[in-house]
N, C-alpha and C. Protein backbone atom coordinates (compact mmCIF):
# COMPACT_ATOMS: atom_id res chain seq x y z
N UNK A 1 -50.75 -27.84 15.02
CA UNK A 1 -50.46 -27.55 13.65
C UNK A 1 -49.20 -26.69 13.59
N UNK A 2 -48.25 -27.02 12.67
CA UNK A 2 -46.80 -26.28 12.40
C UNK A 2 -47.23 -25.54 11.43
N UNK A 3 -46.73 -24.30 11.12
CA UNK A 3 -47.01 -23.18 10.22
C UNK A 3 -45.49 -23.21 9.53
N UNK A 4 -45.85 -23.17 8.17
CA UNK A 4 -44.71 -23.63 7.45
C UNK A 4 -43.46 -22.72 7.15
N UNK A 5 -43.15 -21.93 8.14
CA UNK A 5 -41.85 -20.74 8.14
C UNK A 5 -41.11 -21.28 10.11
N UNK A 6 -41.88 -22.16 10.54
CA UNK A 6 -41.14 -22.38 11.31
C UNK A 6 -40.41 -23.72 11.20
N UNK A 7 -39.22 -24.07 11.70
CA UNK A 7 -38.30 -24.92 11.44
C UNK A 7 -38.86 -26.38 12.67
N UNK A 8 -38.11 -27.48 11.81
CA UNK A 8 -38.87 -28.93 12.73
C UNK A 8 -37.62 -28.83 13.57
N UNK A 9 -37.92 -29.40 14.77
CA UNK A 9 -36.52 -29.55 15.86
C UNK A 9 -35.81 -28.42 16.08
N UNK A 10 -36.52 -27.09 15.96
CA UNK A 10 -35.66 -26.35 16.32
C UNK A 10 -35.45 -26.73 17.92
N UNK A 11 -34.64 -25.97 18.51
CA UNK A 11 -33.80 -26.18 20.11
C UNK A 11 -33.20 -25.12 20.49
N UNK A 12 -33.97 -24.64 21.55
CA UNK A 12 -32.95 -23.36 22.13
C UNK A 12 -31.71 -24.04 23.11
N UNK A 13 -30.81 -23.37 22.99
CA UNK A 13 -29.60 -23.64 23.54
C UNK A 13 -28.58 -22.76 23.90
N UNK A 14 -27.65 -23.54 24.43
CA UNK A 14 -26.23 -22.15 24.62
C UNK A 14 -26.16 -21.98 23.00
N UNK A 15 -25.70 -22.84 22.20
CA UNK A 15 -25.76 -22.89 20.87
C UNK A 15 -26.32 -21.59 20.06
N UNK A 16 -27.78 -21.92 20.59
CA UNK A 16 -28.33 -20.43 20.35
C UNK A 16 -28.21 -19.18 20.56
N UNK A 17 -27.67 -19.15 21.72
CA UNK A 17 -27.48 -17.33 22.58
C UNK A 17 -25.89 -17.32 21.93
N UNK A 18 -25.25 -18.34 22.03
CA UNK A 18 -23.74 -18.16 20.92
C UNK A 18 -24.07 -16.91 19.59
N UNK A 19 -24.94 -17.87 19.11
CA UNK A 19 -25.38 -17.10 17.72
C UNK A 19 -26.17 -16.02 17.29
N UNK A 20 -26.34 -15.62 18.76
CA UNK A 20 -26.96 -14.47 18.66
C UNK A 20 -25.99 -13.60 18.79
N UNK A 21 -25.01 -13.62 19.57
CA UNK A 21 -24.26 -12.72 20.25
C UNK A 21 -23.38 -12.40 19.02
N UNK A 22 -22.86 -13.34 18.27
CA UNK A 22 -22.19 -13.53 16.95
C UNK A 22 -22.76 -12.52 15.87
N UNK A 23 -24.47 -12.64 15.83
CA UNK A 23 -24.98 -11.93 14.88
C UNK A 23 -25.01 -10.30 15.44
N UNK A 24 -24.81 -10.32 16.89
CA UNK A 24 -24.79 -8.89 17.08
C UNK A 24 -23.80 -8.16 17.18
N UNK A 25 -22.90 -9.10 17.12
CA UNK A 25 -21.22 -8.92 16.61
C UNK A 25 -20.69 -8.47 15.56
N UNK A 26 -21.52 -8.77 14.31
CA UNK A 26 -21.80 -9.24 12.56
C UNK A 26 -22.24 -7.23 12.57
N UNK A 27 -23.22 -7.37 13.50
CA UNK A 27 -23.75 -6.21 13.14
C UNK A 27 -23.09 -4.96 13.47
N UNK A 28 -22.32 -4.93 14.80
CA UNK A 28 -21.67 -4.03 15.06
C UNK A 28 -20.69 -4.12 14.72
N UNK A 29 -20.37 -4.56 13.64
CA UNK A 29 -18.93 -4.48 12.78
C UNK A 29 -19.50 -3.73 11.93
N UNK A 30 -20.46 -4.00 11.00
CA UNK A 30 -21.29 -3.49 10.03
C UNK A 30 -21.25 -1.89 9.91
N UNK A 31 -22.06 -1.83 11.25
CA UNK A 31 -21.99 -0.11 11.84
C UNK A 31 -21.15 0.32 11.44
N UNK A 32 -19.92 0.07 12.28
CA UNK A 32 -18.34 0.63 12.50
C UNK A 32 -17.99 0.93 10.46
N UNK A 33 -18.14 -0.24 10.30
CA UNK A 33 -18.05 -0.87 8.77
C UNK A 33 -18.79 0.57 7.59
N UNK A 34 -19.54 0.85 7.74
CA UNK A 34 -20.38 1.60 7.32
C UNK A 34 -20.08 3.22 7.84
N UNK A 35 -19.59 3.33 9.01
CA UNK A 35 -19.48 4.72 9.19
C UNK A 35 -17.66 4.91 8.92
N UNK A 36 -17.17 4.34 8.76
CA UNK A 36 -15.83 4.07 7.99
C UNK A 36 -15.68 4.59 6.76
N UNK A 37 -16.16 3.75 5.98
CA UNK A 37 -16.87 3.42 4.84
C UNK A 37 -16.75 5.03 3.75
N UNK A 38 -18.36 5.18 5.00
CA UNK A 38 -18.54 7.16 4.37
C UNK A 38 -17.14 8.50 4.87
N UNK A 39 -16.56 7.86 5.57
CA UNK A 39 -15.17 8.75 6.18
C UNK A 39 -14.27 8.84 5.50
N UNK A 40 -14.52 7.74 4.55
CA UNK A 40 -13.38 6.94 3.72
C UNK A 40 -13.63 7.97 1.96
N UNK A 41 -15.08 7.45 1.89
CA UNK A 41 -15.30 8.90 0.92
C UNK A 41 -15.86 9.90 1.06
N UNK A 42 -15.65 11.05 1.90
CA UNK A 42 -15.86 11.90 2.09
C UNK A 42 -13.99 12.15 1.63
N UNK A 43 -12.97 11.57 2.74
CA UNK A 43 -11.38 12.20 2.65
C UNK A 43 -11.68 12.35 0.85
N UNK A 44 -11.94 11.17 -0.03
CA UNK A 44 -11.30 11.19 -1.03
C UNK A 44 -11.74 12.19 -1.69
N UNK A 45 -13.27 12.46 -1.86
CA UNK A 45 -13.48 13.81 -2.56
C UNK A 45 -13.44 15.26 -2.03
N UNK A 46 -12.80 15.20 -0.67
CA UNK A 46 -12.34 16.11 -0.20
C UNK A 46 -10.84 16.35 -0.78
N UNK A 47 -10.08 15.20 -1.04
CA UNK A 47 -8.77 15.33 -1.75
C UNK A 47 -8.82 15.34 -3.45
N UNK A 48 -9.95 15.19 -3.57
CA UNK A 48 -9.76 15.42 -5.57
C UNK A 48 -10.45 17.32 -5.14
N UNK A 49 -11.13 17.64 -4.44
CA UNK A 49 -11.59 19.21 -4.53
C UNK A 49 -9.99 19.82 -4.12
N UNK A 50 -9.06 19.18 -3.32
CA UNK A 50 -7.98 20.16 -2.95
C UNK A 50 -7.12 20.07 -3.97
N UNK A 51 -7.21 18.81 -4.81
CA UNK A 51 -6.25 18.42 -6.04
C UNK A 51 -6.85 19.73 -6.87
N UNK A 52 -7.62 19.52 -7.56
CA UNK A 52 -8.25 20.54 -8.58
C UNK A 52 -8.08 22.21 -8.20
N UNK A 53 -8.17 22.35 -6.73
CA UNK A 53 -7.99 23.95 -6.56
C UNK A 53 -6.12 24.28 -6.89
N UNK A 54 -5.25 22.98 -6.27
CA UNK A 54 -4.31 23.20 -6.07
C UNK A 54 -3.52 23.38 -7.76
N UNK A 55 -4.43 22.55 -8.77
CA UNK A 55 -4.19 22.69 -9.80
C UNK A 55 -4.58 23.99 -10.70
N UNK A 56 -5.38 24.68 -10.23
CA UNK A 56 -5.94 25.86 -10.38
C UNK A 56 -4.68 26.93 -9.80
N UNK A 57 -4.13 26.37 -8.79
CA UNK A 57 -3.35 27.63 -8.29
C UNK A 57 -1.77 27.50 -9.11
N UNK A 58 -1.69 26.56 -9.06
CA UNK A 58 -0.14 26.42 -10.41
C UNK A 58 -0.94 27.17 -11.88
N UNK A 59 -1.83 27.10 -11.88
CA UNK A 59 -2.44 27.64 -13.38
C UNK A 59 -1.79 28.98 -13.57
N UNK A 60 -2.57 29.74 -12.35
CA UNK A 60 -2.93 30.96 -12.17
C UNK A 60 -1.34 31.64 -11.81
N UNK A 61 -0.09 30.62 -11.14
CA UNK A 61 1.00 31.00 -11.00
C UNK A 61 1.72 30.91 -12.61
N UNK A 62 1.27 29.95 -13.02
CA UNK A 62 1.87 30.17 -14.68
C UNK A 62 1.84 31.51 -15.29
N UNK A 63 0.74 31.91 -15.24
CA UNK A 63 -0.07 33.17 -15.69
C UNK A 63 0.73 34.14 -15.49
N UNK A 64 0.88 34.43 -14.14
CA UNK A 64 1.70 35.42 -13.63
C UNK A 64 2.88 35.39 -14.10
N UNK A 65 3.18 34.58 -14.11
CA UNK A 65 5.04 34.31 -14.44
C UNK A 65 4.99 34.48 -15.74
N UNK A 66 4.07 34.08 -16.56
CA UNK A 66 4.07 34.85 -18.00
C UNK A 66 4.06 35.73 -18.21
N UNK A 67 2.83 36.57 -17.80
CA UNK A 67 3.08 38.17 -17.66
C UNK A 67 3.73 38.79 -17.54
N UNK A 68 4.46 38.61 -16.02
CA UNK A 68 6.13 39.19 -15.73
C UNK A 68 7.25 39.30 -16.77
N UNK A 69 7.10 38.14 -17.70
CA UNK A 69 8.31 37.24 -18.65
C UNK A 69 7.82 38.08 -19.93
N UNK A 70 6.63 38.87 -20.04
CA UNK A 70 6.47 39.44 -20.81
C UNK A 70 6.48 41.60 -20.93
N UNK A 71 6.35 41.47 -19.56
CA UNK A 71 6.82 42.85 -19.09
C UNK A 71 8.59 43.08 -19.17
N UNK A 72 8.95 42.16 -18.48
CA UNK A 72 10.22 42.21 -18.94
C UNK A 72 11.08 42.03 -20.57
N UNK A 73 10.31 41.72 -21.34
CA UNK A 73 10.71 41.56 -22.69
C UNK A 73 10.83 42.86 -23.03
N UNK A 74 9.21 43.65 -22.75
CA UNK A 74 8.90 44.78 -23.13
C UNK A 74 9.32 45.83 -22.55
N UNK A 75 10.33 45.81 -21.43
CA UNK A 75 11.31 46.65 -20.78
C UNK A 75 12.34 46.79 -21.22
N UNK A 76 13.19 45.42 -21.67
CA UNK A 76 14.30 44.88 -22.70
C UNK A 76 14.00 45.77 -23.79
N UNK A 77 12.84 45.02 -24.66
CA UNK A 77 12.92 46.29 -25.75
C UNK A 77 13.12 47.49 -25.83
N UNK A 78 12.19 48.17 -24.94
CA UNK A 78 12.33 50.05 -24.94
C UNK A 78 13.79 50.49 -24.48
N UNK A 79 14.22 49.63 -23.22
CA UNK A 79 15.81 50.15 -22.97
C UNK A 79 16.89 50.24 -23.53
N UNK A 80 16.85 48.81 -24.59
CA UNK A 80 17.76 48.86 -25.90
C UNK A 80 17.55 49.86 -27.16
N UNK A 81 16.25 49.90 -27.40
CA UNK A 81 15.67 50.50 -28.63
C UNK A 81 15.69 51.95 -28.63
N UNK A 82 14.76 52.27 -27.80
CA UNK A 82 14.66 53.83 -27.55
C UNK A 82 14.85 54.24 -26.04
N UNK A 83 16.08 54.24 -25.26
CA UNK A 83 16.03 54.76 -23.84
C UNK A 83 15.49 55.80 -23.72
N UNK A 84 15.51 57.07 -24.18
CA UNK A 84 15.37 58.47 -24.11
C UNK A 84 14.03 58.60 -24.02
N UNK A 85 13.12 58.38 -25.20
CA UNK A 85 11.72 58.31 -25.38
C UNK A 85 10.78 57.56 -24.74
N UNK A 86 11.77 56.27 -23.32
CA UNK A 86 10.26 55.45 -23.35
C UNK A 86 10.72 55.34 -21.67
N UNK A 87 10.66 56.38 -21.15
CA UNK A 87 10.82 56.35 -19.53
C UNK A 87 9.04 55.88 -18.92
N UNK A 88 8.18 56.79 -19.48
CA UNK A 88 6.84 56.49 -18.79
C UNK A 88 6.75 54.66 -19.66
N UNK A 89 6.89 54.70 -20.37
CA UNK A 89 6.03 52.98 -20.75
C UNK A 89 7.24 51.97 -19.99
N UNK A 90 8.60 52.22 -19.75
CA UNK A 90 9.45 51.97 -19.13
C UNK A 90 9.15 51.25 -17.59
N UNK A 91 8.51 52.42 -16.69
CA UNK A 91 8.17 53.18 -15.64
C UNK A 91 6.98 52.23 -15.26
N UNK A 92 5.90 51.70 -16.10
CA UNK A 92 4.50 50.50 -16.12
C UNK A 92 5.40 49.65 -16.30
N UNK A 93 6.31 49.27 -17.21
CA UNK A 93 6.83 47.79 -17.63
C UNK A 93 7.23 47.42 -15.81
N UNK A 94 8.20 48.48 -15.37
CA UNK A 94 8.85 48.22 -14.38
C UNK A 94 7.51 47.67 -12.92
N UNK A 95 7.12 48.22 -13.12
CA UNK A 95 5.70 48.19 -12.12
C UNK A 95 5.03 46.89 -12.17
N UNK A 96 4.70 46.85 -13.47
CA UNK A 96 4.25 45.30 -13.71
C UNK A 96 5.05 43.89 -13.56
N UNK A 97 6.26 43.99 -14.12
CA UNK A 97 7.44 43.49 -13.52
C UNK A 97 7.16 42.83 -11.50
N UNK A 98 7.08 44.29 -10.94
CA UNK A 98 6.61 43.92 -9.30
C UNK A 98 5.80 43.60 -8.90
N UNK A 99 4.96 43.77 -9.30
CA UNK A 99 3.27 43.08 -8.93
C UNK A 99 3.25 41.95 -9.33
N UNK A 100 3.16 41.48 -10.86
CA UNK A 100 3.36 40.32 -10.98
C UNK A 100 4.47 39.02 -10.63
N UNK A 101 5.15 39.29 -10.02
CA UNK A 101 6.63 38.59 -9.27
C UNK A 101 6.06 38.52 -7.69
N UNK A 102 4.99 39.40 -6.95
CA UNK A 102 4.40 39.77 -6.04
C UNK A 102 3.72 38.73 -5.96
N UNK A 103 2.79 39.18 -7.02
CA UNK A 103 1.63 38.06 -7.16
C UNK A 103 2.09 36.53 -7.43
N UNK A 104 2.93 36.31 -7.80
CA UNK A 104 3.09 35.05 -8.15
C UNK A 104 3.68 34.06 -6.93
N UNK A 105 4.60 34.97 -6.20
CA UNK A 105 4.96 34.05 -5.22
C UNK A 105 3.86 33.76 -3.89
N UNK A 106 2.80 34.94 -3.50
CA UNK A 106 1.45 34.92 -3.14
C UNK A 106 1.06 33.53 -3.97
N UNK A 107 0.56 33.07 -4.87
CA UNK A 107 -0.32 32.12 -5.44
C UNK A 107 0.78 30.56 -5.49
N UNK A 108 2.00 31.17 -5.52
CA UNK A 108 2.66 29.83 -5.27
C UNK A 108 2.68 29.22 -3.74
N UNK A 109 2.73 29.90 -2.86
CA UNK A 109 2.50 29.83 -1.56
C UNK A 109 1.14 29.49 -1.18
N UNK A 110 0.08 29.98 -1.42
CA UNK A 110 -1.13 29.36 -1.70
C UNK A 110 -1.44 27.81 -2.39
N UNK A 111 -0.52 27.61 -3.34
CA UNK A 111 -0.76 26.39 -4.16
C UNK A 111 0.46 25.39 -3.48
N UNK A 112 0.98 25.38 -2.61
CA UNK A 112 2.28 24.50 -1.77
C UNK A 112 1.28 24.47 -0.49
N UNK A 113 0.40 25.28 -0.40
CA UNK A 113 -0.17 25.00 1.06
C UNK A 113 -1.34 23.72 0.71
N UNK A 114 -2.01 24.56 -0.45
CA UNK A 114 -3.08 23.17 -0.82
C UNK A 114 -2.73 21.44 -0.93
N UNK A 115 -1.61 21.76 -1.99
CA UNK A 115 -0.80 20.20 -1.71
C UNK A 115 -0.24 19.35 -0.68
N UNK A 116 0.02 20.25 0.58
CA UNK A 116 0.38 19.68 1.31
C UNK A 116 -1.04 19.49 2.17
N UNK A 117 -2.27 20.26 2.08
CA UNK A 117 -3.35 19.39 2.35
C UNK A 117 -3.97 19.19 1.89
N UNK A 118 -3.66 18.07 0.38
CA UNK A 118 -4.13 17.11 -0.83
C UNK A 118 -3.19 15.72 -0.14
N UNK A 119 -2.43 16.29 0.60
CA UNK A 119 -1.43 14.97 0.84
C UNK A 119 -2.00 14.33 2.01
N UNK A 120 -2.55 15.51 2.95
CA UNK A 120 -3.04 15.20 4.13
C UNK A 120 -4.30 14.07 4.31
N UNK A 121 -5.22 14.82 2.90
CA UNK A 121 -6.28 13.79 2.54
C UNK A 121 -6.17 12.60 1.96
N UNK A 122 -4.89 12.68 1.69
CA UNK A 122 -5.04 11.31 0.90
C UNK A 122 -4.40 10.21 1.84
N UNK A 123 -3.37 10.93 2.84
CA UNK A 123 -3.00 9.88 4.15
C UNK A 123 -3.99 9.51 4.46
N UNK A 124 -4.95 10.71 4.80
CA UNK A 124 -6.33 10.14 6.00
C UNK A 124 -7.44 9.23 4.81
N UNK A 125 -7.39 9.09 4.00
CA UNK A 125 -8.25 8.61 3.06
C UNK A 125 -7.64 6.92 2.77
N UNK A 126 -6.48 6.98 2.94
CA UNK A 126 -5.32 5.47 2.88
C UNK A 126 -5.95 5.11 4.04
N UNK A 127 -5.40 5.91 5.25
CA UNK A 127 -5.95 5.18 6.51
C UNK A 127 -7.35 4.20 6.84
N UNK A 128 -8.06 5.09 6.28
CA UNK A 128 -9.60 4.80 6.29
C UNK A 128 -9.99 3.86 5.34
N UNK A 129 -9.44 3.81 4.03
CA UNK A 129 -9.37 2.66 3.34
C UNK A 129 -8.79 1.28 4.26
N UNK A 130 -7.72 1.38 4.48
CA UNK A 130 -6.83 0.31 5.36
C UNK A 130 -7.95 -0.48 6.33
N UNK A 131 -8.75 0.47 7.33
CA UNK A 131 -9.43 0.31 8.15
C UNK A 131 -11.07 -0.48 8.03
N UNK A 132 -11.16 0.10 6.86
CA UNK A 132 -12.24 -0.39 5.94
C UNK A 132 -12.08 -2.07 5.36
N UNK A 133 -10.97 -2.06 4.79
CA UNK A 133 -10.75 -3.51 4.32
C UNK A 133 -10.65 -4.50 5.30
N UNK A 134 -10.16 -4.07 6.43
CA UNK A 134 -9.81 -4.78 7.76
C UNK A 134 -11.48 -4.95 8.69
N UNK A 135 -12.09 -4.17 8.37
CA UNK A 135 -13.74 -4.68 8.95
C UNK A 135 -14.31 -5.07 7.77
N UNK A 136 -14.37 -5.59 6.55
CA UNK A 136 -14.73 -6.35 6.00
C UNK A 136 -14.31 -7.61 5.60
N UNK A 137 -12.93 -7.63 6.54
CA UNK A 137 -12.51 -9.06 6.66
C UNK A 137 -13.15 -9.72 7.98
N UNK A 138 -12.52 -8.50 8.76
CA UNK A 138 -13.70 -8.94 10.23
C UNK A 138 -15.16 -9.60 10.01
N UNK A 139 -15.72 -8.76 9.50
CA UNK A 139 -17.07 -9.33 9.40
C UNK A 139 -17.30 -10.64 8.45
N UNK A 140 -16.18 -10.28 7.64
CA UNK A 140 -16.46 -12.13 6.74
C UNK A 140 -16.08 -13.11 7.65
N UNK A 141 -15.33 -12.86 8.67
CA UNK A 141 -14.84 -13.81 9.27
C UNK A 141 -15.77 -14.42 10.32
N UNK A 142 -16.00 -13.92 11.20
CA UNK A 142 -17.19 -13.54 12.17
C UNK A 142 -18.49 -14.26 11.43
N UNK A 143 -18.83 -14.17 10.36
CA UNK A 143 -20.05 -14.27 9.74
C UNK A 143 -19.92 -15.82 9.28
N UNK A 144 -18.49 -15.98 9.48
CA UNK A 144 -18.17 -17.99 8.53
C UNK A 144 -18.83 -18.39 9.67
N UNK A 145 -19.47 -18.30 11.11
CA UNK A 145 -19.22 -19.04 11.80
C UNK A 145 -21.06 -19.90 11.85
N UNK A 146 -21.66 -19.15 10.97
CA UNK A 146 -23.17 -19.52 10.64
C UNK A 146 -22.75 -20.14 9.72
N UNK A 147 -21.60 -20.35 9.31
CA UNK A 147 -21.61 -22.09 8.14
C UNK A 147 -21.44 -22.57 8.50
N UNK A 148 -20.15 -22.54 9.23
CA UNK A 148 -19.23 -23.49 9.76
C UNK A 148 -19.67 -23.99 11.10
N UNK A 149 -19.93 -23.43 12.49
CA UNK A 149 -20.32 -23.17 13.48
C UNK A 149 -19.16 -23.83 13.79
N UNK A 150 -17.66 -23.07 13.96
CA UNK A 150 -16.54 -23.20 14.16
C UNK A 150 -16.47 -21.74 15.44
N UNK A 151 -16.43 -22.01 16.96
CA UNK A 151 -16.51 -20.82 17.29
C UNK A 151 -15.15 -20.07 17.48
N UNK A 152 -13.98 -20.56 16.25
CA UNK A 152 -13.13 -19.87 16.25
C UNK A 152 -12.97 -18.66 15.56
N UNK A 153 -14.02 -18.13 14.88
CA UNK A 153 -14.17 -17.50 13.72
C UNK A 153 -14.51 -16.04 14.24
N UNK A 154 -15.51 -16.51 15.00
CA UNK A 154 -16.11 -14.88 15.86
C UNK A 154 -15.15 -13.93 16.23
N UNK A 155 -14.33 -14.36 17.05
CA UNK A 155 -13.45 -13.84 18.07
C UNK A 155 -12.48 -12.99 17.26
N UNK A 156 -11.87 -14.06 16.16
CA UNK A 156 -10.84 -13.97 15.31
C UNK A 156 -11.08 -12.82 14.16
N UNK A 157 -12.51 -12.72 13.71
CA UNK A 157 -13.01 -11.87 12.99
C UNK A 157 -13.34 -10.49 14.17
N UNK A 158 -13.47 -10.41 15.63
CA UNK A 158 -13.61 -9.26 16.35
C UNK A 158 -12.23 -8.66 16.15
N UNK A 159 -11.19 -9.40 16.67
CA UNK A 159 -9.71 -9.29 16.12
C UNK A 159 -9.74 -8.29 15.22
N UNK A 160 -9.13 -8.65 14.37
CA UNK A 160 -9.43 -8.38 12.84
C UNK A 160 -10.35 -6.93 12.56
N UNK A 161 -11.75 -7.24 12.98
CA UNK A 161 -12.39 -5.85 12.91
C UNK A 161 -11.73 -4.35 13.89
N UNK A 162 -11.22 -4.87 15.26
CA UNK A 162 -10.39 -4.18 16.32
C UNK A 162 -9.59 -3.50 15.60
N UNK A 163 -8.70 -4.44 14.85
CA UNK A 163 -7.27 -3.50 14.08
C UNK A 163 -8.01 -2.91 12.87
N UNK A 164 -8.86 -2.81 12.44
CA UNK A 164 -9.41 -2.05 11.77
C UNK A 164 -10.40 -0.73 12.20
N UNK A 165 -10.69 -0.60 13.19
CA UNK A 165 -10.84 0.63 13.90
C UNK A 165 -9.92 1.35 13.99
N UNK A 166 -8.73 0.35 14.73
CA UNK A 166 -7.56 1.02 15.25
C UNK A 166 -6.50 1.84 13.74
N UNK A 167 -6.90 1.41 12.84
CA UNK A 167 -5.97 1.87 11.67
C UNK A 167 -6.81 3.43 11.67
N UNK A 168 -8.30 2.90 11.01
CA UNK A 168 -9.28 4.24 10.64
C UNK A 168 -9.03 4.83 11.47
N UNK A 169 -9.28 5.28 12.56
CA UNK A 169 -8.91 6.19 13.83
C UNK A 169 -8.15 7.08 13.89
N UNK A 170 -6.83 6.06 13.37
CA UNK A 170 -5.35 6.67 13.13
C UNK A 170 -5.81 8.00 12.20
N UNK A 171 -6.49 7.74 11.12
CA UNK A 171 -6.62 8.94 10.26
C UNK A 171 -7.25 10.09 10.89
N UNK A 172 -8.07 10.03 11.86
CA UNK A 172 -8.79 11.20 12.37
C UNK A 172 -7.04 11.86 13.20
N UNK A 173 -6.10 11.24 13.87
CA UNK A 173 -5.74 11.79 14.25
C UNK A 173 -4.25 12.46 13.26
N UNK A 174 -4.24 12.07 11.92
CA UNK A 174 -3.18 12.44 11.28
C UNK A 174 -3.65 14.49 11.18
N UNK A 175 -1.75 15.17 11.03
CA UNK A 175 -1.94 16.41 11.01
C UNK A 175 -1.65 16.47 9.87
């Protein structure tokens, strides 16, 4: 008696161990495919958190530079207006003036460092994309060969998945 989930004429063969090796091929692209994948977004929301701080730090340099732009108004004024009478409010204008010119190039230096690793993430995040698209061609390719049973497909799709390691990779090693 045949139980109706098994196939009539099946045949083990080279045919067969072909297609196994293919499907374990399929799969370890998959893997690779998949741990890519999450590398791929992890860079990117690691590069929108450095975008947003870095945008935070031009904020906070605006700020400063306003302040300054406004200490100095209020230095302008008293020196023209009343020199004699306004040495102490003079004396803070001038103070504030330095700190904030202090502070600002501190937070601009801070906010040029972030961008340049917002840029970093987004190379390594390209990379990993690149690498990503390239094992999901692999594996489509590799995978035609259970339609087709063309055994040019496997190899050509390992190919294919290869230079797609080889791209992602690249990103672990960008500085």
């Amino acid at each position: 008696m045949e139980l109706p989930f098994e196939q009539e004429g099946h045949e083990e063969g080279p045919q067969d161990h072909y297609a196994q090796r293919v499907g374990l091929l399929a799969a370890c692209i998959a893997v690779v495919l998949a741990l890519v994948t999450i590398a791929s977004h992890r860079s990117h929301t690691n590069a929108l958190v450095q975008l947003s701080e870095t945008n935070d730090k031009w904020s906070l340099y605006q700020a400063k530079r306003l302040k300054a732009h406004v200490s100095e108004l209020g230095r302008d004024m008293l020196t023209t207006l009343r020199p004699a009478e306004s040495a102490l409010l003079l004396q803070h204008y001038v103070e504030q003036i330095e700190k904030n010119e202090k502070e600002s190039k501190e937070v601009s230096q801070e906010a040029r460092k972030l961008q340049t690793e917002y840029a970093l993430s987004e190379r390594r995040a390209l990379r990993y994309d690149l690498g990503e698209a390239m094992l999901e061609v692999g594996l489509v390719l590799s995978s035609l060969y259970f339609i087709s049973k063309r055994r040019l497909f496997p190899p050509l799709g390992a190919c294919i998945a290869l230079i797609g390691v080889g791209i992602a990779f690249t990103g672990l090693l960008l500085n």
